[in-house]
Protein backbone atom coordinates (compact mmCIF):
# COMPACT_ATOMS: atom_id res chain seq x y z
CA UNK A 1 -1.22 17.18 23.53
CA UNK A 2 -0.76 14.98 26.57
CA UNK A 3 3.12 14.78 28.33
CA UNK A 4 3.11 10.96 27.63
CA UNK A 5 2.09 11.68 24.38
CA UNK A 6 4.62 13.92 23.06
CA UNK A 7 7.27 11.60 24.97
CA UNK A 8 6.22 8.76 22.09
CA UNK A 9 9.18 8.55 19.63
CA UNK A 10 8.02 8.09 16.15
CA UNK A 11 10.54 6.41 13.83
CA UNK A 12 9.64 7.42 10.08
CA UNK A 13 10.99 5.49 7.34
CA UNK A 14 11.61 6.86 3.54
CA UNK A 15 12.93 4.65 0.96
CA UNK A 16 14.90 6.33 -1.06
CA UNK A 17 15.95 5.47 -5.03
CA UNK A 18 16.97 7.46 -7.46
CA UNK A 19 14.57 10.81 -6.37
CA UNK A 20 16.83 13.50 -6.78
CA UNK A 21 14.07 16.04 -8.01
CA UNK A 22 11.92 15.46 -4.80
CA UNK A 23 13.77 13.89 -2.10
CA UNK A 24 14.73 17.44 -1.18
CA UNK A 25 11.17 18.15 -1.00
CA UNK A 26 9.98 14.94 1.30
CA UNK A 27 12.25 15.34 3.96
CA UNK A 28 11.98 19.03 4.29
CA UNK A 29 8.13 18.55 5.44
CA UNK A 30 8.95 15.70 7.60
CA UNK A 31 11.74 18.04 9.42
CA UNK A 32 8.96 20.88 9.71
CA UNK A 33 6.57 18.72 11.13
CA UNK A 34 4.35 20.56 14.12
CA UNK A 35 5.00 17.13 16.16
CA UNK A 36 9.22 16.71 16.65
CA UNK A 37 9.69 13.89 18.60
CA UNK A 38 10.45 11.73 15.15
CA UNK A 39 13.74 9.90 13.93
CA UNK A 40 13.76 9.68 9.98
CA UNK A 41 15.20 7.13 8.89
CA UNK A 42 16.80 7.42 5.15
CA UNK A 43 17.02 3.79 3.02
CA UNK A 44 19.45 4.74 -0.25
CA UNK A 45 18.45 1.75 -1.46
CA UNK A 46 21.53 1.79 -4.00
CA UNK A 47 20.42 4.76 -5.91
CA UNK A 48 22.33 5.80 -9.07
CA UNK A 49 22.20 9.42 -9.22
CA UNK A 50 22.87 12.07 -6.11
CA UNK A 51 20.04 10.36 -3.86
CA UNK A 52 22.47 9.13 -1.85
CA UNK A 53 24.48 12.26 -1.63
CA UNK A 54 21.33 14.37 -1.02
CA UNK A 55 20.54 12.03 1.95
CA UNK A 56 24.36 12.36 3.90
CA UNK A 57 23.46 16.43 3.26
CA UNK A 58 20.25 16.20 5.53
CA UNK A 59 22.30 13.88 8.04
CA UNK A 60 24.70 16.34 8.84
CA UNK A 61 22.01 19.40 9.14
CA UNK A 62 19.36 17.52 11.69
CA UNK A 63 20.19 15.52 14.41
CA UNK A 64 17.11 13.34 14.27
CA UNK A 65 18.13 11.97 10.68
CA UNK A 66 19.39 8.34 10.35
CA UNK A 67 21.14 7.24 6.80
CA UNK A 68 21.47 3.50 5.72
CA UNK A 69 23.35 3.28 2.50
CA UNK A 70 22.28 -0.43 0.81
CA UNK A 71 22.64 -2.23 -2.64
CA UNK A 72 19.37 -2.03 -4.34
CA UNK A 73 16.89 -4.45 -3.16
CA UNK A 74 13.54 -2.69 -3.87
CA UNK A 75 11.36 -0.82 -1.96
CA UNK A 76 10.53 -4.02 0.31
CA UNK A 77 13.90 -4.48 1.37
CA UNK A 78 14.64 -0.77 2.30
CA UNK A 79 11.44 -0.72 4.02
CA UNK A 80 12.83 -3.74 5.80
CA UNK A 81 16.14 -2.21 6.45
CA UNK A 82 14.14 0.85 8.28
CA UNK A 83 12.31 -1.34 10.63
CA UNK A 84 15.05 -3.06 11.63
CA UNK A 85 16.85 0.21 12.96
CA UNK A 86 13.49 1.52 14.24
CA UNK A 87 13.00 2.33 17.61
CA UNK A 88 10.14 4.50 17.76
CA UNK A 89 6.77 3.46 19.57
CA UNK A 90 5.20 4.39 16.56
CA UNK A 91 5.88 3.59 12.51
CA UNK A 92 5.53 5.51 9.47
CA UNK A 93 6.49 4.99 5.93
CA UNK A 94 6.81 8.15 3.42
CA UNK A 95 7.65 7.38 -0.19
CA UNK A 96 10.46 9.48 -1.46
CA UNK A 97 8.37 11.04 -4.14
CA UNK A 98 5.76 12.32 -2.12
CA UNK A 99 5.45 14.71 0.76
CA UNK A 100 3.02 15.67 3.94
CA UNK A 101 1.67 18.27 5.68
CA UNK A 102 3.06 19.47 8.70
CA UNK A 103 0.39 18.66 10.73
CA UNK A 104 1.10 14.54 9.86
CA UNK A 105 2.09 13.14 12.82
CA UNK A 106 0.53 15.71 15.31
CA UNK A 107 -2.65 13.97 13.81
CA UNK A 108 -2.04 10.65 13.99
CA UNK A 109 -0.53 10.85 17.30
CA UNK A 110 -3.76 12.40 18.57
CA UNK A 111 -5.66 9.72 16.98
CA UNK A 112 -3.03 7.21 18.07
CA UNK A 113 -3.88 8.47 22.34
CA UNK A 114 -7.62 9.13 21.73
CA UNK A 115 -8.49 5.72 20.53
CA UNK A 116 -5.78 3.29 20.98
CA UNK A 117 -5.54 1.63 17.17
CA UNK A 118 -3.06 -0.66 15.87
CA UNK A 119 -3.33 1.61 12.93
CA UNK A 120 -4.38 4.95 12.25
CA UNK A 121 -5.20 6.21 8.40
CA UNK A 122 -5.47 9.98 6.98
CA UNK A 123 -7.23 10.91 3.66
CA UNK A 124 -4.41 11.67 0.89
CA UNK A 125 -4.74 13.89 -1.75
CA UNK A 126 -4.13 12.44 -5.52
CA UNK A 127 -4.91 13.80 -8.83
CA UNK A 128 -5.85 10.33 -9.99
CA UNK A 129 -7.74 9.23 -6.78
CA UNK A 130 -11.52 8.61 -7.24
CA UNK A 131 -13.95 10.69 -5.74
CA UNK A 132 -15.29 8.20 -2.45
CA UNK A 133 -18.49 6.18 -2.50
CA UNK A 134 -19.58 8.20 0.17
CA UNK A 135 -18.28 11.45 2.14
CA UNK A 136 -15.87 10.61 3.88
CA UNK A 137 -15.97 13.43 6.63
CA UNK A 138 -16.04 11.62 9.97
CA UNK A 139 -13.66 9.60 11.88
CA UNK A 140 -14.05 5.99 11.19
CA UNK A 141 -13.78 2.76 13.49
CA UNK A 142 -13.27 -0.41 12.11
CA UNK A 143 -12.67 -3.85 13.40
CA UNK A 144 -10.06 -6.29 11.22
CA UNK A 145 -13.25 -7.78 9.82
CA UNK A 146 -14.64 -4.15 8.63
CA UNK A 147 -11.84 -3.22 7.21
CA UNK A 148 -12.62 -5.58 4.48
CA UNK A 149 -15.48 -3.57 3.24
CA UNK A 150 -12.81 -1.01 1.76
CA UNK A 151 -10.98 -3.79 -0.03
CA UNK A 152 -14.50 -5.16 -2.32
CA UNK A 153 -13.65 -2.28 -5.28
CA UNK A 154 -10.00 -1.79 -6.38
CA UNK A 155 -10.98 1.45 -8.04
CA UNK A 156 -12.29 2.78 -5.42
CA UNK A 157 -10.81 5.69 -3.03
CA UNK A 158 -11.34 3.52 -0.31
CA UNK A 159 -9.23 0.72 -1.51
CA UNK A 160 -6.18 2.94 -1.78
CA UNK A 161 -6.61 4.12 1.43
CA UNK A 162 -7.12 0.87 3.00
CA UNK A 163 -4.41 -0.74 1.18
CA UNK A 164 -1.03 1.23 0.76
CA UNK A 165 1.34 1.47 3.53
CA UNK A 166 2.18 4.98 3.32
CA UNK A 167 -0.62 6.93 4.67
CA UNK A 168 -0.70 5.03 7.94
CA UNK A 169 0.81 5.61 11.43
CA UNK A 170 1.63 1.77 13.01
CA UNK A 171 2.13 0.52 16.13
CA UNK A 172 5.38 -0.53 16.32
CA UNK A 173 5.04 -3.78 17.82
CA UNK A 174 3.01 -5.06 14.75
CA UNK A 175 6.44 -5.09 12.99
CA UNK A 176 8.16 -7.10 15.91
CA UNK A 177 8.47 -10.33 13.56
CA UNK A 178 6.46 -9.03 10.18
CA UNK A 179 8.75 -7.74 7.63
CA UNK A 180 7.48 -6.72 3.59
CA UNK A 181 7.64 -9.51 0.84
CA UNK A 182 10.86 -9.04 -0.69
CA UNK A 183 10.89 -9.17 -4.71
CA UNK A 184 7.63 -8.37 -4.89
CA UNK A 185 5.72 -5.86 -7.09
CA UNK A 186 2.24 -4.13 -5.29
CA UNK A 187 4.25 -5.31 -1.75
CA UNK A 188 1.00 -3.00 0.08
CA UNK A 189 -1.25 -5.93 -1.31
CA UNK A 190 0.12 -8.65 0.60
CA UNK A 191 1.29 -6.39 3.92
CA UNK A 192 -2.27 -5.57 4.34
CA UNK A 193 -3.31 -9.32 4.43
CA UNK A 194 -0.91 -9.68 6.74
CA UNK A 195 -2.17 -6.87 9.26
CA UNK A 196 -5.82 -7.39 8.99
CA UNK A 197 -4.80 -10.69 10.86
CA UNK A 198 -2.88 -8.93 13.54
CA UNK A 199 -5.09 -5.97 14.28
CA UNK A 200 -7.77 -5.09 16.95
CA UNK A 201 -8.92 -1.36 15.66
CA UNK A 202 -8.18 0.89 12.80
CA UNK A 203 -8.93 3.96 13.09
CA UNK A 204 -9.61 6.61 9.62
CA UNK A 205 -9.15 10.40 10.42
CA UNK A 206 -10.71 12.24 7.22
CA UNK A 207 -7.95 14.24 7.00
CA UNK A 208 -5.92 15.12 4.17
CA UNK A 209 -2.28 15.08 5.11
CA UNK A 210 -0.49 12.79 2.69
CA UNK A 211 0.60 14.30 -0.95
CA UNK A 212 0.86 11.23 -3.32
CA UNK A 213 2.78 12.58 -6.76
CA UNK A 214 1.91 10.40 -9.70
CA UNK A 215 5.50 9.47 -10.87
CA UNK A 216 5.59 7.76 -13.92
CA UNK A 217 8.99 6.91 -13.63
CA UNK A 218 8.46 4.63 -10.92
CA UNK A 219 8.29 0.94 -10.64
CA UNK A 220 4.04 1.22 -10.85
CA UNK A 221 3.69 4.10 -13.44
CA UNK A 222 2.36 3.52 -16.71
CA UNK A 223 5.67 3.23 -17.96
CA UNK A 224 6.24 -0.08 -16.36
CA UNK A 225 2.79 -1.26 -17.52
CA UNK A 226 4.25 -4.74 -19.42
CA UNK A 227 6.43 -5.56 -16.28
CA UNK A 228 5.45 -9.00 -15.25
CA UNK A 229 5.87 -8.66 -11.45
CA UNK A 230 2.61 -6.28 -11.81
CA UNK A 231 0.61 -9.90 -11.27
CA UNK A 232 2.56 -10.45 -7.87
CA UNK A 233 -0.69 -8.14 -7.41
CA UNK A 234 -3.37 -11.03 -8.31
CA UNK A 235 -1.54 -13.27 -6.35
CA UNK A 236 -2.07 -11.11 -3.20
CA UNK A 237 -5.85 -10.99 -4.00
CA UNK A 238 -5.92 -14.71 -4.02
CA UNK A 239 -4.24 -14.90 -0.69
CA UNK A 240 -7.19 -12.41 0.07
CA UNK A 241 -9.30 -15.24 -0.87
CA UNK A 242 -7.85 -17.91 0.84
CA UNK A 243 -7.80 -15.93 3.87
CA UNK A 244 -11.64 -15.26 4.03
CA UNK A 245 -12.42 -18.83 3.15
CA UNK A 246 -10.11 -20.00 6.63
CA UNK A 247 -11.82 -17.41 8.37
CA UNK A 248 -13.96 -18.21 10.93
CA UNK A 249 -16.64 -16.44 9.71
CA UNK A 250 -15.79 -18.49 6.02
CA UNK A 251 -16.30 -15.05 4.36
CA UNK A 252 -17.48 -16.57 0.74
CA UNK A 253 -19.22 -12.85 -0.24
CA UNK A 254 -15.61 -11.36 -0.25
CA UNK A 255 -13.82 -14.41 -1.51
CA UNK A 256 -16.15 -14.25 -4.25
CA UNK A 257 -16.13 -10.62 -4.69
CA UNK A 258 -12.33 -10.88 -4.63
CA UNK A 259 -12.06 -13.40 -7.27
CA UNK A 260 -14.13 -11.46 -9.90
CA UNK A 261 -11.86 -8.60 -9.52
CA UNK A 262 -9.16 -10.33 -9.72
CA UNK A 263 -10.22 -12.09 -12.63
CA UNK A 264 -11.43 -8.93 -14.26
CA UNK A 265 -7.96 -6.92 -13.63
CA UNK A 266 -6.26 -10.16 -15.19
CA UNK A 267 -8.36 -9.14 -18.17
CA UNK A 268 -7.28 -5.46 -17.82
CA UNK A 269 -3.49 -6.68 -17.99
CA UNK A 270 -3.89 -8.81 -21.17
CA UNK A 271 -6.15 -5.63 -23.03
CA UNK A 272 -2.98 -3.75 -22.21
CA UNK A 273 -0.20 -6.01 -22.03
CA UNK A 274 2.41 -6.83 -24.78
CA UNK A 275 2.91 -10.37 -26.05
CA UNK A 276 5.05 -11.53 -23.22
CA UNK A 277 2.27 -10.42 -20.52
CA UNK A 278 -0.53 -11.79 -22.54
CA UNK A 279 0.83 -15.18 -22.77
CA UNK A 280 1.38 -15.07 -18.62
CA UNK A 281 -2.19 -13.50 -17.70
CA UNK A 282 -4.04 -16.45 -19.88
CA UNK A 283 -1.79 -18.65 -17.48
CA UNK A 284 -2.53 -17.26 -14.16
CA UNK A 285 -6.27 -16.85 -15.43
CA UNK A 286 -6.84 -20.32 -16.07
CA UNK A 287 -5.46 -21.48 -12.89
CA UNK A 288 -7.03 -19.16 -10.75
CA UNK A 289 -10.64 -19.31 -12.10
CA UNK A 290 -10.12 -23.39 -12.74
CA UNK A 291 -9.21 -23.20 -8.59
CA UNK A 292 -12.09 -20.69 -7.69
CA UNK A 293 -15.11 -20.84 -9.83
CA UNK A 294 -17.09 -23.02 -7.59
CA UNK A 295 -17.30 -19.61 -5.46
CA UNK A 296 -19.76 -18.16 -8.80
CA UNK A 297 -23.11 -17.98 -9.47
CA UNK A 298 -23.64 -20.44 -12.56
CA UNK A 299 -24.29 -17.17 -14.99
CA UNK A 300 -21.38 -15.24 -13.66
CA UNK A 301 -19.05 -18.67 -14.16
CA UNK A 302 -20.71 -18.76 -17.91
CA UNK A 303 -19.52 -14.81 -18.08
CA UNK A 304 -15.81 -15.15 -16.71
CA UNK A 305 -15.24 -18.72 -18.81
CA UNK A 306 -15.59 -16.23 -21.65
CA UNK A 307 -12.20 -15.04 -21.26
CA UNK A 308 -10.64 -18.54 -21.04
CA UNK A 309 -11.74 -18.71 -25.18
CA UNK A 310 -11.81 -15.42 -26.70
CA UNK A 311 -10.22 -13.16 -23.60
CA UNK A 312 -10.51 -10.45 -26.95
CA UNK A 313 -14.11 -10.38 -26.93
CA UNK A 314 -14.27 -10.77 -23.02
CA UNK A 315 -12.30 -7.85 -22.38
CA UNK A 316 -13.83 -5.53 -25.13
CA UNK A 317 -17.80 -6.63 -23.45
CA UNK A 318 -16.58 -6.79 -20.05
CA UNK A 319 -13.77 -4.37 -19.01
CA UNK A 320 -14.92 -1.41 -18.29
CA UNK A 321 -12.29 0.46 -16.05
């Protein structure tokens, strides 16, 4: 790599609650990373077992290691509390539970000085990730625009990898005056609307650096399925929508694309939801498809109204994932 290159500080941020079984883990392959010019920057975000201790341990044994101890906010805030200390050229978020390879930031950094993104994105690997729609072996180029083309199928490989936050490498200055949605659930949803705004060039490097564990003890896992926050996530796809109708462009395909998904995981919440969560999807599905079904074909409206009088039989024809 290029002098000027390896002279770019890199400030990595980890959020850090209640991860005592793999914090340990995480920060030992961000310490062996093959690129060193990094400060890690540790959010306890009031963690209630040794989290917190674990993270003063690492302080004291590498210089480069920052610590902020904070009353638990949620992930957005101790994101937020990370960029605020930040003083890298360069941003990275790392979940707690997960790890990287060692080559992680030698390979965005690369990408970073070849091509001059506002964002660079590796391939992860996940036991629960779909296979792609197609090979995904080259390195991609997208404008803002393109990058929409990943976000049409929510169970697609694609969509993950456009959407989270944590298997990107950010220029830092896109973070001057954006900060994460505090108290929100599925916070990547509505930071991505918020940088597809901002950004000239993403570029995708098909490589597979990030390690994404499937905790189910987190705030997403299956054991959280009946929290209600999980439809802060439908509220991001309809500020999806509203975004492509103000476009310039007046994107209706993907506003309408959009909308049916975000109609049909609405139905996917209620097949699986408890009382409490049925009675709020029916809610937010009313409103939204009252608000939006002018953007339907007349036999797709007649399919989706199903739901609005027997969401049963809707979800048992018409939920398939």
């Amino acid at each position: 790599m290029e002098n000027g290159t390896q002279n770019k500080l890199i400030s990595v941020i980890v959020p850090v609650y209640n991860v005592e079984s793999f914090l340990d883990q995480c920060v030992t392959s961000i310490i062996n990373q093959t690129y060193s010019n990094f400060e890690l920057i540790l959010v306890d975000d009031g963690s209630k077992d040794s989290s917190g201790a674990i993270c003063d341990e690492w302080y004291k044994k590498d210089s480069r290691i920052k610590v902020i101890h904070q009353s638990n906010g949620g992930l957005s805030a101790a994101r937020n509390s990370g960029l605020d200390q930040a003083k890298g050229d360069y941003v990275c978020f790392i979940d707690s539970d997960d790890f990287v390879k060692e080559n992680y930031l030698e390979a965005f950094m690369i990408t970073m000085s070849k091509t001059d993104a506002d964002i660079a994105i590796c391939d992860i690997i996940s036991a629960k990730l779909a296979e792609p729609e197609k090979p995904l072996d080259s390195v991609i180029q997208f404008t803002a625009k393109e990058c929409r083309a990943w976000l049409t199928n929510p169970i697609a490989r694609e969509y993950v990898l456009m959407v989270v936050s944590w298997n990107k490498m950010y220029k830092r200055e896109l973070f001057n005056e954006l900060r994460f949605e505090k108290g929100k659930l599925h916070e990547d949803e509505f930071m991505i609307n918020k940088l597809l705004r901002m950004v000239n060039k993403v570029t995708f490097v098909p490589v597979k650096s990030y390690v994404y564990r499937n905790n189910e003890e987190s705030i997403t896992g299956k054991n959280n399925n009946n929290d209600i926050r999980h439809l802060h996530g439908i509220d991001a796809y309809v500020e999806r929508i509203k975004s492509a109708l103000e476009d310039e462009d007046d994107d209706k395909e993907f506003a309408a694309i959009t909308l049916k998904w975000a109609l049909l995981k609405l139905a996917d919440f209620y097949r699986n939801g408890n009382p409490s969560m049925q009675n709020a999807v029916k809610k937010k599905y009313d409103a939204i498809f009252n608000e939006y079904q002018w953007l339907l074909t007349d036999k797709q409206r007649l399919k989706y109204k199903v739901f609005t009088v027997t969401p049963g039989l809707f979800c048992k024809k018409f939920v398939k994932f």
